[in-house]
N, C-alpha and C. Protein backbone atom coordinates (compact mmCIF):
# COMPACT_ATOMS: atom_id res chain seq x y z
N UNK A 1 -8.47 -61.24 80.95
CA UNK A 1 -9.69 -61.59 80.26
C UNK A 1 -9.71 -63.11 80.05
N UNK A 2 -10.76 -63.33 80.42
CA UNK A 2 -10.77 -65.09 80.06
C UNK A 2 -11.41 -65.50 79.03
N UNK A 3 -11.04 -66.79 78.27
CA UNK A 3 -11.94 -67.17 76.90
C UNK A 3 -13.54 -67.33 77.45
N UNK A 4 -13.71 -67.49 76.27
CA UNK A 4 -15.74 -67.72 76.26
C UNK A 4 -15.62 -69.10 76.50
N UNK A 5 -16.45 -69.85 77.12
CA UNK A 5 -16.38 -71.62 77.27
C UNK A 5 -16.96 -71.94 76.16
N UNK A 6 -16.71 -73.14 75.61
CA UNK A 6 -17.20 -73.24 74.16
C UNK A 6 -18.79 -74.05 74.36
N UNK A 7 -19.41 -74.15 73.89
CA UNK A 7 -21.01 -74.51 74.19
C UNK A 7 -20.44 -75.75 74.04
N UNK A 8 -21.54 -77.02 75.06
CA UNK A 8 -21.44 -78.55 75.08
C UNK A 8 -23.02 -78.60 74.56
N UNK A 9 -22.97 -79.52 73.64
CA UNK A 9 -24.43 -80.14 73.32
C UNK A 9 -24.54 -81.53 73.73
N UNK A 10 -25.95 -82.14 73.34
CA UNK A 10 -26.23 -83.58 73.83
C UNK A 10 -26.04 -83.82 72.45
N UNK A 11 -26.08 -85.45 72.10
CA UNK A 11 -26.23 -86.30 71.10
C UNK A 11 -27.48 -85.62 69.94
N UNK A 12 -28.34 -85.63 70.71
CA UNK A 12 -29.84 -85.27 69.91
C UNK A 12 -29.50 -84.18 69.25
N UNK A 13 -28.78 -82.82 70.56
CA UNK A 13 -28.81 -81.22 69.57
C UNK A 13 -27.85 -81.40 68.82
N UNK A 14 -26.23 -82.13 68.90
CA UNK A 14 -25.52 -82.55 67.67
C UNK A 14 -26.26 -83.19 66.59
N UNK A 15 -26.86 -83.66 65.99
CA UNK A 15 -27.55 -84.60 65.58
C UNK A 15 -28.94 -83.47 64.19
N UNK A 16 -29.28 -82.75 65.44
CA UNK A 16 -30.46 -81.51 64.83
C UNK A 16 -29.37 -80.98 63.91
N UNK A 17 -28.29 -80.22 64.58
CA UNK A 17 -27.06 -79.29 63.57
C UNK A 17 -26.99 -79.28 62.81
N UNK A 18 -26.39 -81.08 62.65
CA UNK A 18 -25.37 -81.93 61.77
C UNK A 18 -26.28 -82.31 60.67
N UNK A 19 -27.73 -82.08 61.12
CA UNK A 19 -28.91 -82.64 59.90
C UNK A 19 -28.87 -81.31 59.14
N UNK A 20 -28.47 -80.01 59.36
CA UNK A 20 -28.92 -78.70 58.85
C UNK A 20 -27.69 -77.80 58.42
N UNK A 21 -26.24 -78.28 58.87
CA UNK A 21 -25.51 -78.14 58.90
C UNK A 21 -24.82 -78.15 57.12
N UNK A 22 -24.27 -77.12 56.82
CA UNK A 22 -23.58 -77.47 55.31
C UNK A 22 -22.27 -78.05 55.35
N UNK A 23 -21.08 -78.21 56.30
CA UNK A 23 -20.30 -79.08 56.42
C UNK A 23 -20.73 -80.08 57.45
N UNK A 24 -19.69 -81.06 57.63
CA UNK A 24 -19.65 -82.08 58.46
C UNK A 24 -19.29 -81.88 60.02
N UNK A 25 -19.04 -82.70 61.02
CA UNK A 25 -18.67 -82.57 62.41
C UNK A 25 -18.91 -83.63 62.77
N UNK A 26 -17.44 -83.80 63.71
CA UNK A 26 -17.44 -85.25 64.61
C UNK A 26 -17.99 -84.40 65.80
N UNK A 27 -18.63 -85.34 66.55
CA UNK A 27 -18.97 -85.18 67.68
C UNK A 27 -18.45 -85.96 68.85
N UNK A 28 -18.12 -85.47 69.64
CA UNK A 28 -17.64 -86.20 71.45
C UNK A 28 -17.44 -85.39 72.43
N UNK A 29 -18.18 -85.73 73.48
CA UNK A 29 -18.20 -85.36 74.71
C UNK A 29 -18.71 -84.20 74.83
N UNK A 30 -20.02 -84.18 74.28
CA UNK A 30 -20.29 -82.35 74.22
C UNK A 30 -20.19 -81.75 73.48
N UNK A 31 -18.98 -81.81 72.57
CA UNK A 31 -18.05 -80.99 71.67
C UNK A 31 -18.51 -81.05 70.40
N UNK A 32 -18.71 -80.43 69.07
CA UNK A 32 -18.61 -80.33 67.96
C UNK A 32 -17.68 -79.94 67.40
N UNK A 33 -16.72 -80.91 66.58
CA UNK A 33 -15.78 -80.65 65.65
C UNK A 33 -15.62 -80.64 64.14
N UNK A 34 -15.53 -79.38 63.54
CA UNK A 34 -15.59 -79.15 62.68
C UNK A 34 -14.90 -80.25 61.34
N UNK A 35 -14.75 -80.84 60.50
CA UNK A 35 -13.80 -81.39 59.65
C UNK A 35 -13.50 -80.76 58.68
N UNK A 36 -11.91 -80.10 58.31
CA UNK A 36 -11.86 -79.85 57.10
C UNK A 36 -11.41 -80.12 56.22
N UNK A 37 -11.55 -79.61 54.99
CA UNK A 37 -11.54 -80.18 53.37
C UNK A 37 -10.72 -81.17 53.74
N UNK A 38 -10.52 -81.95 51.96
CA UNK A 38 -8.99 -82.70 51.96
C UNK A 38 -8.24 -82.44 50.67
N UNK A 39 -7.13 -82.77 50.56
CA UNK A 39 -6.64 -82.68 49.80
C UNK A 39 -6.59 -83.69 48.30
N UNK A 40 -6.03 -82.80 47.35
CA UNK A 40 -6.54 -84.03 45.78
C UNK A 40 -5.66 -85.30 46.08
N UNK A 41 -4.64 -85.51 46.95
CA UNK A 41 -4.24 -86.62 47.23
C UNK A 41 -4.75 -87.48 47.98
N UNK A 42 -5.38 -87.16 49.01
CA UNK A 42 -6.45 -87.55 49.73
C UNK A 42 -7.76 -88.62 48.52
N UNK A 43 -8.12 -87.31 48.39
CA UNK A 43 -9.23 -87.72 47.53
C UNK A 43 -9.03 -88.39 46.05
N UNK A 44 -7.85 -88.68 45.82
CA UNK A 44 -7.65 -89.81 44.66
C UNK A 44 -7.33 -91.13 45.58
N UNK A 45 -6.83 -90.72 46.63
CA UNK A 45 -6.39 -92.60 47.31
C UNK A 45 -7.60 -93.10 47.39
N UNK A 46 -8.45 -92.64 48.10
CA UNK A 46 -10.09 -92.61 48.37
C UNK A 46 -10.99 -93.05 47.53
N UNK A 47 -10.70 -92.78 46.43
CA UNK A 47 -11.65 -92.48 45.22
C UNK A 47 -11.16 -93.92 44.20
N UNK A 48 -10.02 -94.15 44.44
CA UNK A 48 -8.96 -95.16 43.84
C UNK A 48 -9.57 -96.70 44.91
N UNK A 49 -9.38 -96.30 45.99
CA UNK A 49 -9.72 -97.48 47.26
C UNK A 49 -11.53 -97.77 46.64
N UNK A 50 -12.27 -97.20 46.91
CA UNK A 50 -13.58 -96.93 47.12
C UNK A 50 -14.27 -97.89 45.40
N UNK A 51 -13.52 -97.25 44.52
CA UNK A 51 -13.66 -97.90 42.92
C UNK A 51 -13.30 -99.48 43.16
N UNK A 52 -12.25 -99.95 43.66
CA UNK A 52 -11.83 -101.55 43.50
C UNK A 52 -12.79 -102.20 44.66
N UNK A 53 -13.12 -101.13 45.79
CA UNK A 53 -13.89 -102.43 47.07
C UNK A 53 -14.86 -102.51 46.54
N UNK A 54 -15.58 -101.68 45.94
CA UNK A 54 -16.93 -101.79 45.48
C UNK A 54 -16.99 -102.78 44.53
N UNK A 55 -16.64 -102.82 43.55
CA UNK A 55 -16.13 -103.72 42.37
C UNK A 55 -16.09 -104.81 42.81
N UNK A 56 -15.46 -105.03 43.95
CA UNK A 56 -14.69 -106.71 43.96
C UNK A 56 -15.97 -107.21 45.37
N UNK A 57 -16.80 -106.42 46.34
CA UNK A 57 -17.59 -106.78 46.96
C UNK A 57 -19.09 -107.11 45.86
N UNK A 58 -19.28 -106.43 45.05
CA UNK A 58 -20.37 -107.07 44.44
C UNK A 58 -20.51 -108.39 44.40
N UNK A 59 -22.27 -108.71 44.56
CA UNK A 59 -22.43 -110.17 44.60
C UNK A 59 -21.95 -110.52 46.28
N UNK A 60 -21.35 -110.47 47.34
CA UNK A 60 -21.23 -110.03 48.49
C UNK A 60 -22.39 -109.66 49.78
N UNK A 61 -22.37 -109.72 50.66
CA UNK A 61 -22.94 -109.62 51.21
C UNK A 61 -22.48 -108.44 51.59
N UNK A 62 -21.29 -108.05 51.25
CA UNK A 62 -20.77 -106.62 51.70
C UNK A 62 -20.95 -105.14 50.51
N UNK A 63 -20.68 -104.25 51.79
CA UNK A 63 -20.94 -103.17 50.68
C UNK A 63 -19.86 -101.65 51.27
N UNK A 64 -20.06 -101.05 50.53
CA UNK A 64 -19.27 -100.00 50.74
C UNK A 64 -19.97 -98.65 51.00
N UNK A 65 -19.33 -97.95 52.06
CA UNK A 65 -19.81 -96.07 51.71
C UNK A 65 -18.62 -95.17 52.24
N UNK A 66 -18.82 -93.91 51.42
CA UNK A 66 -17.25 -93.21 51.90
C UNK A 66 -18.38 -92.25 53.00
N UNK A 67 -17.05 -91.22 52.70
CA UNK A 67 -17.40 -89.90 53.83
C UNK A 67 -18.10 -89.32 54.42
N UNK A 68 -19.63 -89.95 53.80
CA UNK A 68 -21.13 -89.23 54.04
C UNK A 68 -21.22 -89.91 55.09
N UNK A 69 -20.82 -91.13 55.30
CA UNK A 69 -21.55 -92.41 56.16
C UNK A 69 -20.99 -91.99 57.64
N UNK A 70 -21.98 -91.54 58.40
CA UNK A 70 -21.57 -91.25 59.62
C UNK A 70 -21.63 -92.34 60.69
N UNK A 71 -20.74 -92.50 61.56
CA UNK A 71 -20.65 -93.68 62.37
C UNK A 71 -20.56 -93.55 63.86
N UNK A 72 -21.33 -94.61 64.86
CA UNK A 72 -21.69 -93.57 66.09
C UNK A 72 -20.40 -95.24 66.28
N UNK A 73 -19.72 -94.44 67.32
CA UNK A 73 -18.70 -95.87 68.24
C UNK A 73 -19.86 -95.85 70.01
N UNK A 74 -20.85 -96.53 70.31
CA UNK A 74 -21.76 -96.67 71.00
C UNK A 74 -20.96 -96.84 72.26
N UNK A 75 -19.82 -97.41 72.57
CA UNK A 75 -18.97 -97.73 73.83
C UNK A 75 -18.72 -95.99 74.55
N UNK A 76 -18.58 -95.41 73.77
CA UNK A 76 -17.76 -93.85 73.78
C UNK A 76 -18.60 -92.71 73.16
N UNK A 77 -19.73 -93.04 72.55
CA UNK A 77 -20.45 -91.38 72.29
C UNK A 77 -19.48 -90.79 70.78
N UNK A 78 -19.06 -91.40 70.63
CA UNK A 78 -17.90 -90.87 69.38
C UNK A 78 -18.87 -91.02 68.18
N UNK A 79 -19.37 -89.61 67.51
CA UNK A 79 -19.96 -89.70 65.77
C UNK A 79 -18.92 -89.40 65.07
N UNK A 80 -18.66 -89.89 64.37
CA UNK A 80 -17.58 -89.78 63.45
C UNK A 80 -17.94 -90.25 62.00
N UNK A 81 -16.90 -89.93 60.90
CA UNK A 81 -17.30 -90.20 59.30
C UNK A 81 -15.93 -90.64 58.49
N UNK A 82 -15.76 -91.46 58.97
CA UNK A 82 -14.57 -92.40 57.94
C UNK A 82 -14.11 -92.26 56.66
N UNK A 83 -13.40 -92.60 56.33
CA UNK A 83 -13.24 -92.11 55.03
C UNK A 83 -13.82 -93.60 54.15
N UNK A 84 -13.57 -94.38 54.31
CA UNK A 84 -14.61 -95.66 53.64
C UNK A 84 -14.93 -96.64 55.04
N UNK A 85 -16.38 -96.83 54.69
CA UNK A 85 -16.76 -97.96 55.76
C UNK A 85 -17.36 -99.08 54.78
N UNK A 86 -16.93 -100.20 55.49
CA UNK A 86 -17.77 -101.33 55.18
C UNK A 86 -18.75 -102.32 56.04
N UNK A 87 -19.63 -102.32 55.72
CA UNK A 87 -20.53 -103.73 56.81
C UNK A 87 -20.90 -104.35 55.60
N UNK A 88 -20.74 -105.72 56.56
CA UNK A 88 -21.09 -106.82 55.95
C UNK A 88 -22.08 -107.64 56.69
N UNK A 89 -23.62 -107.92 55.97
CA UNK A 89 -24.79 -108.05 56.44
C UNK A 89 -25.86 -107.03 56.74
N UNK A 90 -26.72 -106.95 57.23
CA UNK A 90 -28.05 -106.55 57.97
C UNK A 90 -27.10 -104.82 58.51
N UNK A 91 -27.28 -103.74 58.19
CA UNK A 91 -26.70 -102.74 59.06
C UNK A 91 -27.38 -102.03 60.64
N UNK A 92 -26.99 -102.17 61.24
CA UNK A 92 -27.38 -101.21 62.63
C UNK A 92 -27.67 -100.27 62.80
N UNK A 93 -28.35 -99.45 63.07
CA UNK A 93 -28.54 -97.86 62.69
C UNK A 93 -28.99 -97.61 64.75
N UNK A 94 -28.38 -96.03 64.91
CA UNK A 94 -28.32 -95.73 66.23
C UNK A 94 -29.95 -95.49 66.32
N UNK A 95 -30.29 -95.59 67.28
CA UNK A 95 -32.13 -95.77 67.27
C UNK A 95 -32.72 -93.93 67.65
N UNK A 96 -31.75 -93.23 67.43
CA UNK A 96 -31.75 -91.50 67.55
C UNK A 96 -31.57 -91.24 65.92
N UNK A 97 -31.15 -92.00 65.29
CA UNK A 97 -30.66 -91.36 63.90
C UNK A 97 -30.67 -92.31 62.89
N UNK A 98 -31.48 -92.74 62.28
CA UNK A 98 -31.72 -93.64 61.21
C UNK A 98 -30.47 -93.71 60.32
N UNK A 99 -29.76 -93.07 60.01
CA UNK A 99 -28.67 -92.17 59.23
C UNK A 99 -27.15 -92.83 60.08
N UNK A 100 -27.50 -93.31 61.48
CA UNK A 100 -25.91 -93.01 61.80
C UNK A 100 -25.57 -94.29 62.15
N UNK A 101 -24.84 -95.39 61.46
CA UNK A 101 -24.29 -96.88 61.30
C UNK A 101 -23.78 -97.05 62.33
N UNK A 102 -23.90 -98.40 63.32
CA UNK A 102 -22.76 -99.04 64.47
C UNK A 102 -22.55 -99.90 64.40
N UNK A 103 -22.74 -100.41 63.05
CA UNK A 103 -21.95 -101.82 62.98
C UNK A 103 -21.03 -102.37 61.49
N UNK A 104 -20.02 -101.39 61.86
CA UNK A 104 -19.43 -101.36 60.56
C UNK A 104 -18.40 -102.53 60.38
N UNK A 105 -17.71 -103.39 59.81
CA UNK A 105 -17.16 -104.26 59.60
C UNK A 105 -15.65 -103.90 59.43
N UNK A 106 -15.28 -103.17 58.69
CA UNK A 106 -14.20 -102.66 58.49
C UNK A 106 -14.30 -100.89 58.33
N UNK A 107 -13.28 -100.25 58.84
CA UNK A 107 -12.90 -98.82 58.46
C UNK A 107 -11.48 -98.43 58.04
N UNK A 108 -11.87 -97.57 56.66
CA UNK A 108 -10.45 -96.97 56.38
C UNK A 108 -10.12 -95.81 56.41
N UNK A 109 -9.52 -95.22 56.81
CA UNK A 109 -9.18 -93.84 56.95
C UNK A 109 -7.70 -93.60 56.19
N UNK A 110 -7.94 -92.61 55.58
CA UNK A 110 -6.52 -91.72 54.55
C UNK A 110 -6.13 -90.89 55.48
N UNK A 111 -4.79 -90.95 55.86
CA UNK A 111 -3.98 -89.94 56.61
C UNK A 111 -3.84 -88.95 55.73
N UNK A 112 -3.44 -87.70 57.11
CA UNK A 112 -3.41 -86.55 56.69
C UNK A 112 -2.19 -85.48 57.70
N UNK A 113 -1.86 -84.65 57.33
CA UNK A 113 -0.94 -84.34 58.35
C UNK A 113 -1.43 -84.24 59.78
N UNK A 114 -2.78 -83.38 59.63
CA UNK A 114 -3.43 -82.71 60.73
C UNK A 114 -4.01 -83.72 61.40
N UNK A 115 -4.43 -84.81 60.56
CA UNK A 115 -5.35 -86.33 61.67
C UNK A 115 -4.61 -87.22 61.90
N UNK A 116 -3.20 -87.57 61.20
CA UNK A 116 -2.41 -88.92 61.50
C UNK A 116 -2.26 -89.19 62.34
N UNK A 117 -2.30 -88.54 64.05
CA UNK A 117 -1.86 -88.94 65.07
C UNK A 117 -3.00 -89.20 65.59
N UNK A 118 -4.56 -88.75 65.55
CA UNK A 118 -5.66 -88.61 66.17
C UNK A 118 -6.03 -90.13 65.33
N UNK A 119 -5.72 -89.90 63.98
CA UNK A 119 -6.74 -91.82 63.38
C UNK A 119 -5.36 -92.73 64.08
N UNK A 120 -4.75 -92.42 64.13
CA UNK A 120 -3.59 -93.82 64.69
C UNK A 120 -3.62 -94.27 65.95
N UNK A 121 -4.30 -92.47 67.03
CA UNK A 121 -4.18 -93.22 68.44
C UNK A 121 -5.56 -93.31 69.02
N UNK A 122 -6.16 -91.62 69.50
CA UNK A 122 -7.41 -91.88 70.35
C UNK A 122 -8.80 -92.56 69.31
N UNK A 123 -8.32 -91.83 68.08
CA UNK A 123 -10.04 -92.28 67.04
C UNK A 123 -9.68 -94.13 67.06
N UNK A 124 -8.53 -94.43 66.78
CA UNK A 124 -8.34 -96.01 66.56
C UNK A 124 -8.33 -96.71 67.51
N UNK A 125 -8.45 -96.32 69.19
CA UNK A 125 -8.91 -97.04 70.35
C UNK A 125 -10.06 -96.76 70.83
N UNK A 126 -10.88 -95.72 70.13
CA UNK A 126 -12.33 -95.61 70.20
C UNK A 126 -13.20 -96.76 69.09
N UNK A 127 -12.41 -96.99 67.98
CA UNK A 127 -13.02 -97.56 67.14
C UNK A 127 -13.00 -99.15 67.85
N UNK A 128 -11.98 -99.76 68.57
CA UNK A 128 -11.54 -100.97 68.97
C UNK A 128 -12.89 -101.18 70.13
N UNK A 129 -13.40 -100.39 70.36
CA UNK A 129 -14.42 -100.46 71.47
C UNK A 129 -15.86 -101.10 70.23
N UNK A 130 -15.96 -101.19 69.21
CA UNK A 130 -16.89 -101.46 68.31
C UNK A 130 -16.71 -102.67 67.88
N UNK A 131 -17.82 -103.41 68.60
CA UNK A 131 -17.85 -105.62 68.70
C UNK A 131 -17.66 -105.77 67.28
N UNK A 132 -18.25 -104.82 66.31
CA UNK A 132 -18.44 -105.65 65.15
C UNK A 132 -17.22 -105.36 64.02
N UNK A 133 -16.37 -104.06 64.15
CA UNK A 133 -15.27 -104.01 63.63
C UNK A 133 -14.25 -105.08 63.81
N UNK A 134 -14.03 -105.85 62.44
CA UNK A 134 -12.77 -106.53 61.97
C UNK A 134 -11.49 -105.99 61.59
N UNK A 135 -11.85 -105.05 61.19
CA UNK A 135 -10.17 -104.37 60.27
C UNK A 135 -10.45 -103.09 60.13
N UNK A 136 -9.07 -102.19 60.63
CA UNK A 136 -9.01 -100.57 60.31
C UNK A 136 -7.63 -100.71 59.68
N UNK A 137 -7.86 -99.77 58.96
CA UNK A 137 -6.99 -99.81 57.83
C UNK A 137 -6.34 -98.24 57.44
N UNK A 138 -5.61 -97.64 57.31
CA UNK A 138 -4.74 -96.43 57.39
C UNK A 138 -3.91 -96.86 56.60
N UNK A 139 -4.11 -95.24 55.53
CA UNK A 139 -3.41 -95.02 54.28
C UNK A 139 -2.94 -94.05 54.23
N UNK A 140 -1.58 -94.26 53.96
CA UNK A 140 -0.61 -93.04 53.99
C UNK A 140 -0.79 -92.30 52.42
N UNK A 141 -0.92 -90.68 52.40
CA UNK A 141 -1.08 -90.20 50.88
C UNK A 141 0.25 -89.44 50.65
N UNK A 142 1.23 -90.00 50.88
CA UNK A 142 2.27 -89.20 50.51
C UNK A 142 3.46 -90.33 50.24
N UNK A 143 2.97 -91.50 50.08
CA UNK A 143 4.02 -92.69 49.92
C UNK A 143 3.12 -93.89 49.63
N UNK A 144 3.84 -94.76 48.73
CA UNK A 144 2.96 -96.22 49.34
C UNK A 144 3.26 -97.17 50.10
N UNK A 145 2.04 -96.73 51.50
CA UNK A 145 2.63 -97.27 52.52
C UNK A 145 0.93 -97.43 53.38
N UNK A 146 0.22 -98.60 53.88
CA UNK A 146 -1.03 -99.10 53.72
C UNK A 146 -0.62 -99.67 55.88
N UNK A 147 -1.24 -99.93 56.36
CA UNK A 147 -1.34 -100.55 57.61
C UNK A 147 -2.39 -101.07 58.08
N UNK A 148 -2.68 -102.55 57.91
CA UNK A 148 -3.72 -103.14 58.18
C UNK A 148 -3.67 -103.57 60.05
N UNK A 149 -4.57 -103.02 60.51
CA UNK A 149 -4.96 -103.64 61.89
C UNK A 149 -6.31 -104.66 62.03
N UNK A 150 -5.87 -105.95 62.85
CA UNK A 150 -7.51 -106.70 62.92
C UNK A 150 -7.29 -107.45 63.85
N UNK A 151 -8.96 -107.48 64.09
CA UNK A 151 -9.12 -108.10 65.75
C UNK A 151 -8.96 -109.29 65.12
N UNK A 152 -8.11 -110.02 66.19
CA UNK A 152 -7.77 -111.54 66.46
C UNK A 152 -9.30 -112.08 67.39
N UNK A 153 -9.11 -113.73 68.10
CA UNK A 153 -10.03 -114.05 68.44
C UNK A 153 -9.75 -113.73 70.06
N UNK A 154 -8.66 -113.42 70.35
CA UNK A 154 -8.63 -113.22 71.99
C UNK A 154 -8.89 -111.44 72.32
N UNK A 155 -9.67 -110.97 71.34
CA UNK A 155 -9.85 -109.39 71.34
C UNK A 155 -8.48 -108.37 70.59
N UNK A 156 -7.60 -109.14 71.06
CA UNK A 156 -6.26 -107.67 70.22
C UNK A 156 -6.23 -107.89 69.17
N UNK A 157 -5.03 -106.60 68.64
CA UNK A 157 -5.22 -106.54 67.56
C UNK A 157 -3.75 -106.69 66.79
N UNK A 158 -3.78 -107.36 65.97
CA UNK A 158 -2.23 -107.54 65.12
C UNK A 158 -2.03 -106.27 63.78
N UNK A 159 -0.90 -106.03 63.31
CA UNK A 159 -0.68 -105.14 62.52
C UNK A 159 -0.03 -105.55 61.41
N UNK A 160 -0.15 -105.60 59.81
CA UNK A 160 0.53 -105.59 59.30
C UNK A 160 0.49 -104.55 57.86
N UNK A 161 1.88 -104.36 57.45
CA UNK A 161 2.52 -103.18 56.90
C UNK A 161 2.61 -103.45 55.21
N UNK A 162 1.79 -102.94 54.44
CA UNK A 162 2.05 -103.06 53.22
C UNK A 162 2.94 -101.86 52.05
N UNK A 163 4.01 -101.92 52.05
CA UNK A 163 5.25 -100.81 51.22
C UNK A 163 5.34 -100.79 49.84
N UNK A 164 5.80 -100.13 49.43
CA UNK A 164 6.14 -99.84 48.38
C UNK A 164 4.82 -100.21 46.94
N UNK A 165 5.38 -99.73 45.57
CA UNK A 165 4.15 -100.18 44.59
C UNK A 165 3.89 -101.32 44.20
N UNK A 166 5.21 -102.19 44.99
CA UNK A 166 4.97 -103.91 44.15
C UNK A 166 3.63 -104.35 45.57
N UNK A 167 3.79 -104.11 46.36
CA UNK A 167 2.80 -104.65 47.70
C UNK A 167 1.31 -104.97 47.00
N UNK A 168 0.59 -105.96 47.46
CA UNK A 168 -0.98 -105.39 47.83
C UNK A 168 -0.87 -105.80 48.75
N UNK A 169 -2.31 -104.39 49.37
CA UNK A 169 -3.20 -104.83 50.42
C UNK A 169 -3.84 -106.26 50.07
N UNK A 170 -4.22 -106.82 51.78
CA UNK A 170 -5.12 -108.10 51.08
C UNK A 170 -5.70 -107.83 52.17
N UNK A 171 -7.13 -107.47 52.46
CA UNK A 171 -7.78 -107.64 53.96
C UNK A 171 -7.85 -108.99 54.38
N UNK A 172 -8.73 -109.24 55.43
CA UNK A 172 -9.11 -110.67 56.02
C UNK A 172 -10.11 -110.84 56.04
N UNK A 173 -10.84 -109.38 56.36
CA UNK A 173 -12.62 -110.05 57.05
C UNK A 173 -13.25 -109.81 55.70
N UNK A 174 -12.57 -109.36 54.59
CA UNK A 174 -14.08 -109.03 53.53
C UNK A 174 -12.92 -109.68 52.10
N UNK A 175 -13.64 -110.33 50.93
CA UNK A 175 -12.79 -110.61 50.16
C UNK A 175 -12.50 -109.60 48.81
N UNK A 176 -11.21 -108.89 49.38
CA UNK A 176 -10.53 -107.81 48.70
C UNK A 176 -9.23 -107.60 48.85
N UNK A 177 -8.43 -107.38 47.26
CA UNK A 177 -7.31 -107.20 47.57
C UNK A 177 -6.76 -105.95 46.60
N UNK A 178 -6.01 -105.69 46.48
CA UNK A 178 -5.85 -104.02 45.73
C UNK A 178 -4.23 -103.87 45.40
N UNK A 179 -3.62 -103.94 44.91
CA UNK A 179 -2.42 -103.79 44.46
C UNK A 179 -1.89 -102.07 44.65
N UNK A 180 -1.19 -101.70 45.40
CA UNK A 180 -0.82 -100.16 45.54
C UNK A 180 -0.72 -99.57 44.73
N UNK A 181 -0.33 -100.24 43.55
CA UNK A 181 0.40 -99.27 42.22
C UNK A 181 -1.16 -98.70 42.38
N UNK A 182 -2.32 -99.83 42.43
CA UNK A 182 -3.54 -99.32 41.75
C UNK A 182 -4.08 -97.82 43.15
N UNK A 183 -4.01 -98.55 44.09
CA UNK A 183 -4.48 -97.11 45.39
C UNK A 183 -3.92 -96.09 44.79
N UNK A 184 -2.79 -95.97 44.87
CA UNK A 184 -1.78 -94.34 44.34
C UNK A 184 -2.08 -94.16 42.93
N UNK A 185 -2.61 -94.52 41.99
CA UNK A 185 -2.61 -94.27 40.37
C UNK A 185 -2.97 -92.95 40.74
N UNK A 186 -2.63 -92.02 39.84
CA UNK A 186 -2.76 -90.92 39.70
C UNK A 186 -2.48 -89.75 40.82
N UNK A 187 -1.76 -90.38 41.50
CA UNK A 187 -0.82 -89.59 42.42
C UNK A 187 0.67 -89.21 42.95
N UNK A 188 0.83 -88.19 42.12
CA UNK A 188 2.35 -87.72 42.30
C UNK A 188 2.72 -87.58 43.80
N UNK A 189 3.67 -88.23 44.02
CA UNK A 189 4.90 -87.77 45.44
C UNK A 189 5.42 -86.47 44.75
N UNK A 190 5.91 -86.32 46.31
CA UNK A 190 6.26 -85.11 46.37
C UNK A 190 7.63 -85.83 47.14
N UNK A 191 8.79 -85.06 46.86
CA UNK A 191 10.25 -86.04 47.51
C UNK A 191 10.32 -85.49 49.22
N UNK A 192 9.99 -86.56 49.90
CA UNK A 192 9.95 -86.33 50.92
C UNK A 192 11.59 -85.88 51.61
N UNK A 193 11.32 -84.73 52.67
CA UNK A 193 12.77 -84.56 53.10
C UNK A 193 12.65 -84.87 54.47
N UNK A 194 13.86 -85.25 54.98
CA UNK A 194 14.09 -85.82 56.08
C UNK A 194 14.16 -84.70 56.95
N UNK A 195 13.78 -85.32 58.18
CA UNK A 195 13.56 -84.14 59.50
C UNK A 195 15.35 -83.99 59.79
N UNK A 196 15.91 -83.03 60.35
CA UNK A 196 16.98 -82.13 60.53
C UNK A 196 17.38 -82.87 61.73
């Protein structure tokens, strides 16, 4: 017996769904992917991040939106929904969807067990295809441990690693900086055990 092929849609019928739809979905290549929940660790780093950018971009030309803000990567067909986006200036909107941003300035995404490898490799070289992204940023919720990536002027991208609770983040392209103790407030570790 063979599986059922899973239905491919266009942009537009993703788009109709996703407008009527009671959860979320990334979309690529046809495909609709479901996203699920997150966890309260998740959603305090988030909620912790999202409180200080906002705060410290006021007065700014920049601004902030979390999870709702859906984002098309135009190089690749990729809709996707970040966990915080920022643009700074005038925003872009895909000319199919008033609703769906392509010119985001910075993106952060909160790791998770199930996405850490997907935001670190294929979603974060889909995002690198986007002229106007400066900085992606990946947050670990089970340690404090922050990884800033940003385009240089010859196109690549450099990395650097912010540890432990004495660290802050400090971005580059937007003026914000965040002290870890403050990202993790109100989030218990759990004692991580070492793989066997």
């Amino acid at each position: 017996m063979s599986a059922l092929p899973k239905p491919r849609f266009t942009a537009t019928e993703y788009l109709i769904i996703e407008r009527a739809a009671s959860f979320k979905s990334e979309f690529y290549q046809g495909e609709m992917f479901a996203m699920a929940g997150a966890s309260r660790h998740h959603n305090r780093v988030k909620e912790n991040l999202i409180g200080h950018m906002f705060s410290q971009l006021l007065g700014t030309e920049c601004s902030t939106t979390s999870s709702d803000q859906r984002v098309l990567v135009n190089a690749t067909g990729l809709y996707t929904y970040p966990d915080i986006v920022v643009t700074c200036g005038p925003g872009e909107y895909d000319p199919n969807d008033k609703d769906t941003l392509t010119n985001p300035t910075a993106l952060i995404e909160v790791l998770s067990p199930s996405t850490e490898a997907y935001d670190r490799g294929a979603k974060f070289r889909q995002y690198t295809r986007m002229p106007s992204l400066m900085e992606y940023v990946v947050v670990a919720q089970e340690e404090y441990a922050v990884e800033r990536y940003t385009r240089r002027d010859d196109g690549t991208w450099s990395i650097v690693s912010f540890v432990g609770p004495e660290a802050e983040l400090v971005f580059e392209s937007i003026p914000v900086r965040i002290p870890l103790a403050s990202v993790y407030r109100g989030v218990e570790f759990t004692e991580l055990v070492p793989p066997v």
